[in-house]
C-alpha atoms as a PDB file:
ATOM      1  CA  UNK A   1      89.032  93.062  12.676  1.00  0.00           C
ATOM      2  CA  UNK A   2      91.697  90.319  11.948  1.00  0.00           C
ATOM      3  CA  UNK A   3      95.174  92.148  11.025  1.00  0.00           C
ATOM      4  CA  UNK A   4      96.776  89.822   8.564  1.00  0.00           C
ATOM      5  CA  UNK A   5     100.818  89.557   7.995  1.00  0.00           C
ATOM      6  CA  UNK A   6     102.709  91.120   5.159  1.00  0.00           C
ATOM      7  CA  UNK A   7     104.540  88.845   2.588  1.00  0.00           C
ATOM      8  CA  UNK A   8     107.587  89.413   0.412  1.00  0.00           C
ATOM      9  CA  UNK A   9     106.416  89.067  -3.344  1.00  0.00           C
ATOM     10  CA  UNK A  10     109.498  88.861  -5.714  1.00  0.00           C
ATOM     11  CA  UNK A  11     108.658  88.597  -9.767  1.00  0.00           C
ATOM     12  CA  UNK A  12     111.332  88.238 -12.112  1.00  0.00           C
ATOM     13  CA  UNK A  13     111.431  88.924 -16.007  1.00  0.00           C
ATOM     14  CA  UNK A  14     113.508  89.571 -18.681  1.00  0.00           C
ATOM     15  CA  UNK A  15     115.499  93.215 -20.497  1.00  0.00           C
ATOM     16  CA  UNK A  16     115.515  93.764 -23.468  1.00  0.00           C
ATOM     17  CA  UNK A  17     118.459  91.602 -23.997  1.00  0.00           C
ATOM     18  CA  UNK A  18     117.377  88.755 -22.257  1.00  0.00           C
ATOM     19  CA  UNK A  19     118.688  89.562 -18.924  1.00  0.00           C
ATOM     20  CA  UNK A  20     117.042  88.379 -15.846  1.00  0.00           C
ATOM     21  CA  UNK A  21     115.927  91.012 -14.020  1.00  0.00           C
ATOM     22  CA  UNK A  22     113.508  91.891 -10.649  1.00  0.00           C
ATOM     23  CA  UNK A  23     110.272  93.400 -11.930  1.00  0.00           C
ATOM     24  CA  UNK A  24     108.816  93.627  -8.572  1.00  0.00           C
ATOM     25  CA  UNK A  25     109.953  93.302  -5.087  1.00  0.00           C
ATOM     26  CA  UNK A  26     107.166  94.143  -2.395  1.00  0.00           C
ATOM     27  CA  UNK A  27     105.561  93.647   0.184  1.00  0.00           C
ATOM     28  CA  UNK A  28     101.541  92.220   0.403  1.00  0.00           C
ATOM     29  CA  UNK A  29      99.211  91.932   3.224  1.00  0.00           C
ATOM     30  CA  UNK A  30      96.414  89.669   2.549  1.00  0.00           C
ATOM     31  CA  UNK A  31      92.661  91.408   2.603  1.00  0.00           C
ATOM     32  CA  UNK A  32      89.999  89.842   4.513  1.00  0.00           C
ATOM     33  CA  UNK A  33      87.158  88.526   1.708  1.00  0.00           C
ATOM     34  CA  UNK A  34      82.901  89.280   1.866  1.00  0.00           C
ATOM     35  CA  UNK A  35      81.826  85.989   2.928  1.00  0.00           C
ATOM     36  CA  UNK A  36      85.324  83.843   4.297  1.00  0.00           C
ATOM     37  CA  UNK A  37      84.499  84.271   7.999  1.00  0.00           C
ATOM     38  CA  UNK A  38      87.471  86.248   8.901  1.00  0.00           C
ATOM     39  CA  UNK A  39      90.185  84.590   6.221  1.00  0.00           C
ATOM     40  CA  UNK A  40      92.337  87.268   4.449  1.00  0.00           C
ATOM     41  CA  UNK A  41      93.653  86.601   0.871  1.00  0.00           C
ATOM     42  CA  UNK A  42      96.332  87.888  -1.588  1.00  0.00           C
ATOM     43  CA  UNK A  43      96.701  86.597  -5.139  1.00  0.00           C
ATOM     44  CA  UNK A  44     100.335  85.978  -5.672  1.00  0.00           C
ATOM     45  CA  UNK A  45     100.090  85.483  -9.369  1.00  0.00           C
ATOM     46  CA  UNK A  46      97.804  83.831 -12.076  1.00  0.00           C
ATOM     47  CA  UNK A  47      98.006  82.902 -15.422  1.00  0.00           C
ATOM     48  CA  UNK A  48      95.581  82.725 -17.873  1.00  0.00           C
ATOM     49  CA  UNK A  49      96.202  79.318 -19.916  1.00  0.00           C
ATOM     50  CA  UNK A  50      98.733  76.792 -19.640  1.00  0.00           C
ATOM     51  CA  UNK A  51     101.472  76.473 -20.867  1.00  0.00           C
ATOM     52  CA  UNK A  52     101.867  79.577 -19.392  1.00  0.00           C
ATOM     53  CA  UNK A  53     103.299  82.212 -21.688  1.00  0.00           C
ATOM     54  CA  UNK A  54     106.489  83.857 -20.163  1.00  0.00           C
ATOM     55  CA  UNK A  55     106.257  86.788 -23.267  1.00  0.00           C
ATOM     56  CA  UNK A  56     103.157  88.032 -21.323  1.00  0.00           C
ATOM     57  CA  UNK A  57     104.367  91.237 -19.508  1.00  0.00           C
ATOM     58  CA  UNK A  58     100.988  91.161 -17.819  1.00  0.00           C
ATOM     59  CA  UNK A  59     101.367  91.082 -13.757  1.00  0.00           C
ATOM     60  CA  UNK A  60      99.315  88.329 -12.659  1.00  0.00           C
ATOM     61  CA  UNK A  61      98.175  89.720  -9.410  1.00  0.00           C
ATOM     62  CA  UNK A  62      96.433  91.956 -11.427  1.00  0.00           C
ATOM     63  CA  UNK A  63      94.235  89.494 -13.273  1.00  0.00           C
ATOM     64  CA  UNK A  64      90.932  88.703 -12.117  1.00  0.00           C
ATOM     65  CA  UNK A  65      90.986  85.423 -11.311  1.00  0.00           C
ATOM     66  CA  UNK A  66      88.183  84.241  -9.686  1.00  0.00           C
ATOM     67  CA  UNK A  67      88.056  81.364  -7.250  1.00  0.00           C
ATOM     68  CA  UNK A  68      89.899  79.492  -9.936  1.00  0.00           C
ATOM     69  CA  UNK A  69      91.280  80.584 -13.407  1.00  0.00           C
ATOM     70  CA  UNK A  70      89.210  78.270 -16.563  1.00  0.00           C
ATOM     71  CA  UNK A  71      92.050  77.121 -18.576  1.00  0.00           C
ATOM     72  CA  UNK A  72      94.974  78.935 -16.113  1.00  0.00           C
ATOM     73  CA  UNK A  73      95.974  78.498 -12.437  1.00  0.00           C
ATOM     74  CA  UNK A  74      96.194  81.078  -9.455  1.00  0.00           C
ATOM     75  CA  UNK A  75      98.757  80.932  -6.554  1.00  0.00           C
ATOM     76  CA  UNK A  76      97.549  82.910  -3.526  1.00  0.00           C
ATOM     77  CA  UNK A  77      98.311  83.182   0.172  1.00  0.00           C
ATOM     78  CA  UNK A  78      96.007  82.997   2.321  1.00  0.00           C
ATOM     79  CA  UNK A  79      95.661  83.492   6.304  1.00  0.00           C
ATOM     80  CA  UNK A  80      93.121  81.765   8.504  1.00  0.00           C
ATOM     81  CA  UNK A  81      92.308  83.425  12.035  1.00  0.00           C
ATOM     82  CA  UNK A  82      91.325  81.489  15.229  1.00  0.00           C
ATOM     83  CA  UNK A  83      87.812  80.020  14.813  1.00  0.00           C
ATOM     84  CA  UNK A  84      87.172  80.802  11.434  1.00  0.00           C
ATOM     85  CA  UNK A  85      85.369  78.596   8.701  1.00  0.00           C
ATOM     86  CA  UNK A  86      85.181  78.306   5.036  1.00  0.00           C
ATOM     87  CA  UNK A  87      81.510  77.020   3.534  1.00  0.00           C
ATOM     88  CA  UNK A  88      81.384  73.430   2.188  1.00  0.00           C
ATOM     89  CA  UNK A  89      82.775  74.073  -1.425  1.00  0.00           C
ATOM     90  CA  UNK A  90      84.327  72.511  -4.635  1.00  0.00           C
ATOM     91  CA  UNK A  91      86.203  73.276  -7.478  1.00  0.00           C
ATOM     92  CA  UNK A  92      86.749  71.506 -10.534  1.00  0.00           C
ATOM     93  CA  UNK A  93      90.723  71.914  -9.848  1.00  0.00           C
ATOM     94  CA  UNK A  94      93.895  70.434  -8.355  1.00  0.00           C
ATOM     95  CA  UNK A  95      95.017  72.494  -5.747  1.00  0.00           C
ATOM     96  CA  UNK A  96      97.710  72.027  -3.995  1.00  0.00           C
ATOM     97  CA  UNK A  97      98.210  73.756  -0.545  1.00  0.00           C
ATOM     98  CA  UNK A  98     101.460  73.979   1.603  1.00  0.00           C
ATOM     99  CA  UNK A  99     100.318  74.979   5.347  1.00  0.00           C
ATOM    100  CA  UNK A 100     103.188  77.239   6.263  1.00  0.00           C
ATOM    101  CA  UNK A 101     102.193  78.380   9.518  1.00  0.00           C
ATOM    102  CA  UNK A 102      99.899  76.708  12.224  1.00  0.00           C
ATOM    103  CA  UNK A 103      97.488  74.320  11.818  1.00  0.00           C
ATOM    104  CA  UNK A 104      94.192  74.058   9.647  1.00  0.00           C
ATOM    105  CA  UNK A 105      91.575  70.948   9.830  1.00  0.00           C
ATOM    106  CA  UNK A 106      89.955  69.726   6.619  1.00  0.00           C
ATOM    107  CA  UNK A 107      86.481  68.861   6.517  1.00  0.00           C
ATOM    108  CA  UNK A 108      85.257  66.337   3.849  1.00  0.00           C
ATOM    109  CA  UNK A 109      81.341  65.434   3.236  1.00  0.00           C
ATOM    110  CA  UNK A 110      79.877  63.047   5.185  1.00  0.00           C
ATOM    111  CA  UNK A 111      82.005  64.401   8.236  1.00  0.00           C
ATOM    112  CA  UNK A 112      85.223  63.220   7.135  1.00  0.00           C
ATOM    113  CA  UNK A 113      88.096  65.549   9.004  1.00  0.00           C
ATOM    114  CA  UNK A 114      91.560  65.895   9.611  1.00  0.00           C
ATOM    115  CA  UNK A 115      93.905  68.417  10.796  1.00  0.00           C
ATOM    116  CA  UNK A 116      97.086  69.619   8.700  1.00  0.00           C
ATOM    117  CA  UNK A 117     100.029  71.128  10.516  1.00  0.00           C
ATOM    118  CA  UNK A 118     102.987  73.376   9.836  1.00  0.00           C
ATOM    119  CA  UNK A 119     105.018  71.597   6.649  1.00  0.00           C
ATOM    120  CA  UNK A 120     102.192  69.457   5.753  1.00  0.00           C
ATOM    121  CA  UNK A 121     100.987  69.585   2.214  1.00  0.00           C
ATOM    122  CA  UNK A 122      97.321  69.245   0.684  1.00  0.00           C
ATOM    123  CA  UNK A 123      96.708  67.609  -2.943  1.00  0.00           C
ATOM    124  CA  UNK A 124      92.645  69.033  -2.773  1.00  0.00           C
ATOM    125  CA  UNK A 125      91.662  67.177  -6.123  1.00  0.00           C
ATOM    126  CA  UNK A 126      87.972  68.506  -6.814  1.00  0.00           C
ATOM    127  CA  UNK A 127      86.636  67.381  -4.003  1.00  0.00           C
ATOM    128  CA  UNK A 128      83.835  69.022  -1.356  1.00  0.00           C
ATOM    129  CA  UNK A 129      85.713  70.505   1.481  1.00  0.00           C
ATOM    130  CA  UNK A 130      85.581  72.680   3.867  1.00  0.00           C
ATOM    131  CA  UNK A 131      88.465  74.616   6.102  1.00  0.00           C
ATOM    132  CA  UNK A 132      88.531  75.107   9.636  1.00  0.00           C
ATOM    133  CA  UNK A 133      90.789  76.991  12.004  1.00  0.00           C
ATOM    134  CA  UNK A 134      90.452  74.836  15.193  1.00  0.00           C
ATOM    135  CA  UNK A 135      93.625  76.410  16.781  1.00  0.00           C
ATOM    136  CA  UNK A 136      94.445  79.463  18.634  1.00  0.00           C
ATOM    137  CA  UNK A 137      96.436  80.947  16.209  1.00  0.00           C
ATOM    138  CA  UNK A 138      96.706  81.967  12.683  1.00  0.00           C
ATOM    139  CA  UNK A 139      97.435  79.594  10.080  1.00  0.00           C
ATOM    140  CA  UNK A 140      99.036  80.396   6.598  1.00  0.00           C
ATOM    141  CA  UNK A 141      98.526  78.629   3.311  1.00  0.00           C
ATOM    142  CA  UNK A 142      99.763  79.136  -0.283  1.00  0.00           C
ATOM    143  CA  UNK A 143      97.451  77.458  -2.446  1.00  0.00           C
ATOM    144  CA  UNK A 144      98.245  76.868  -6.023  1.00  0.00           C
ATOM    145  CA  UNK A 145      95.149  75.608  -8.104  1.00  0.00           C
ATOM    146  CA  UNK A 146      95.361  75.135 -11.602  1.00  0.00           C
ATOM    147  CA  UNK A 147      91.663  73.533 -13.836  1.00  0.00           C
ATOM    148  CA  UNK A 148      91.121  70.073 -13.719  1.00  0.00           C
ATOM    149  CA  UNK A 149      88.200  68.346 -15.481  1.00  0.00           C
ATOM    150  CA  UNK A 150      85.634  67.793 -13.690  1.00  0.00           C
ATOM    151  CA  UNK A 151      85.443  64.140 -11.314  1.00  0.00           C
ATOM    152  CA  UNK A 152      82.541  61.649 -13.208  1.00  0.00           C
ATOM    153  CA  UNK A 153      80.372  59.652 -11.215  1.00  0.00           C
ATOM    154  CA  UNK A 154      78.184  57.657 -13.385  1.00  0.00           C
ATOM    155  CA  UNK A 155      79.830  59.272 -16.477  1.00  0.00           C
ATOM    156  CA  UNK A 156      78.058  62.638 -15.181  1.00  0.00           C
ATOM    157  CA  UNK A 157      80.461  65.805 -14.051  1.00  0.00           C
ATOM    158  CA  UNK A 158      80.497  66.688 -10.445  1.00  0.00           C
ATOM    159  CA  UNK A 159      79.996  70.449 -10.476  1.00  0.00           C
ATOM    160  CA  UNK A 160      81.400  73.163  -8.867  1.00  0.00           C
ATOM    161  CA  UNK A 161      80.121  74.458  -5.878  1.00  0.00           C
ATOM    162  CA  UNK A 162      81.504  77.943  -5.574  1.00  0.00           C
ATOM    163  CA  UNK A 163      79.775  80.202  -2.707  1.00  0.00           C
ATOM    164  CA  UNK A 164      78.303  83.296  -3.736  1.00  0.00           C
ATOM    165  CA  UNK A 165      80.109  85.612  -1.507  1.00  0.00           C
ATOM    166  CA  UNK A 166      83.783  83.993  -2.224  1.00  0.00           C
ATOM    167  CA  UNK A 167      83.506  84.866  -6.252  1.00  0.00           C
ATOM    168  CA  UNK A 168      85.716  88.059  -5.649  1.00  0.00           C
ATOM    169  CA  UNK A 169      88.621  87.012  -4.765  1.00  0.00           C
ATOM    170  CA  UNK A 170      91.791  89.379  -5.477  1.00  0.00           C
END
């Protein structure tokens, strides 16, 4: 069993005035997901459309939000152990992903790879892909994904290929 690392999870809001004020201030450890060989994940926040709506008091971490959110976007953390691998997948989304710790190679189809490192950023934009811890130590991502229509080849939408086992993510 993988422990994962606790992150600090600040939300702000408003008073009734229309004060800034902390709503919540705690701390999250990601869960390990059926399915995502070992990978823990913790849904930050989501939103259910966009613009997103600032007057909803909902707390975001509390919405189910799938893989992706149709019409919103989802930021979640997400921690990758030694030797662990996602399943070839794709979303019609932009995601953007900010490695924070470690190192993480991306697999494209047709055997396309690279490897992102600490600081490096990934603009994932509906393509198939697959992740792959190659290191010896844990690597941390936040990805923010947000809908995108789907890529056209031919004038005919490239679908999503979500696994099974990854549609309950929390």
């Amino acid at each position: 069993m993988t422990v994962y690392k606790p992150f600090q999870r600040v939300v702000t809001g408003h008073d009734k005035k229309g004060h800034a004020i902390i709503c919540s201030n705690e701390r999250i450890v990601p869960t390990e997901m059926p399915g995502a060989d070992g990978a823990g994940f913790a849904t930050i926040w989501s939103a259910p459309e966009l613009p997103v709506d600032n007057n909803d008091e909902t707390d975001g971490r509390d919405r189910n939000a799938g893989i992706t959110l149709p019409g919103g976007s989802v930021i979640r953390m997400v921690d990758t152990p030694p030797g662990s691998e996602s399943p070839m997948h794709r979303t019609n989304s932009i995601d953007y992903g900010i490695v924070l710790e470690g190192e993480i190679e991306l697999e494209l189809d047709k055997g396309v790879k690279t490897i992102v490192s600490t600081g490096g950023v990934i603009v994932q934009r509906g393509t198939i892909h697959a992740w792959r811890n190659v290191s010896d130590k844990l690597c941390r991502i936040v990805f923010v994904l947000t809908e995108a229509k789907p890529y056209l080849v031919n004038g005919v939408p490239l679908d999503d290929l979500k696994p099974e086992d990854m549609d309950g993510f929390h």
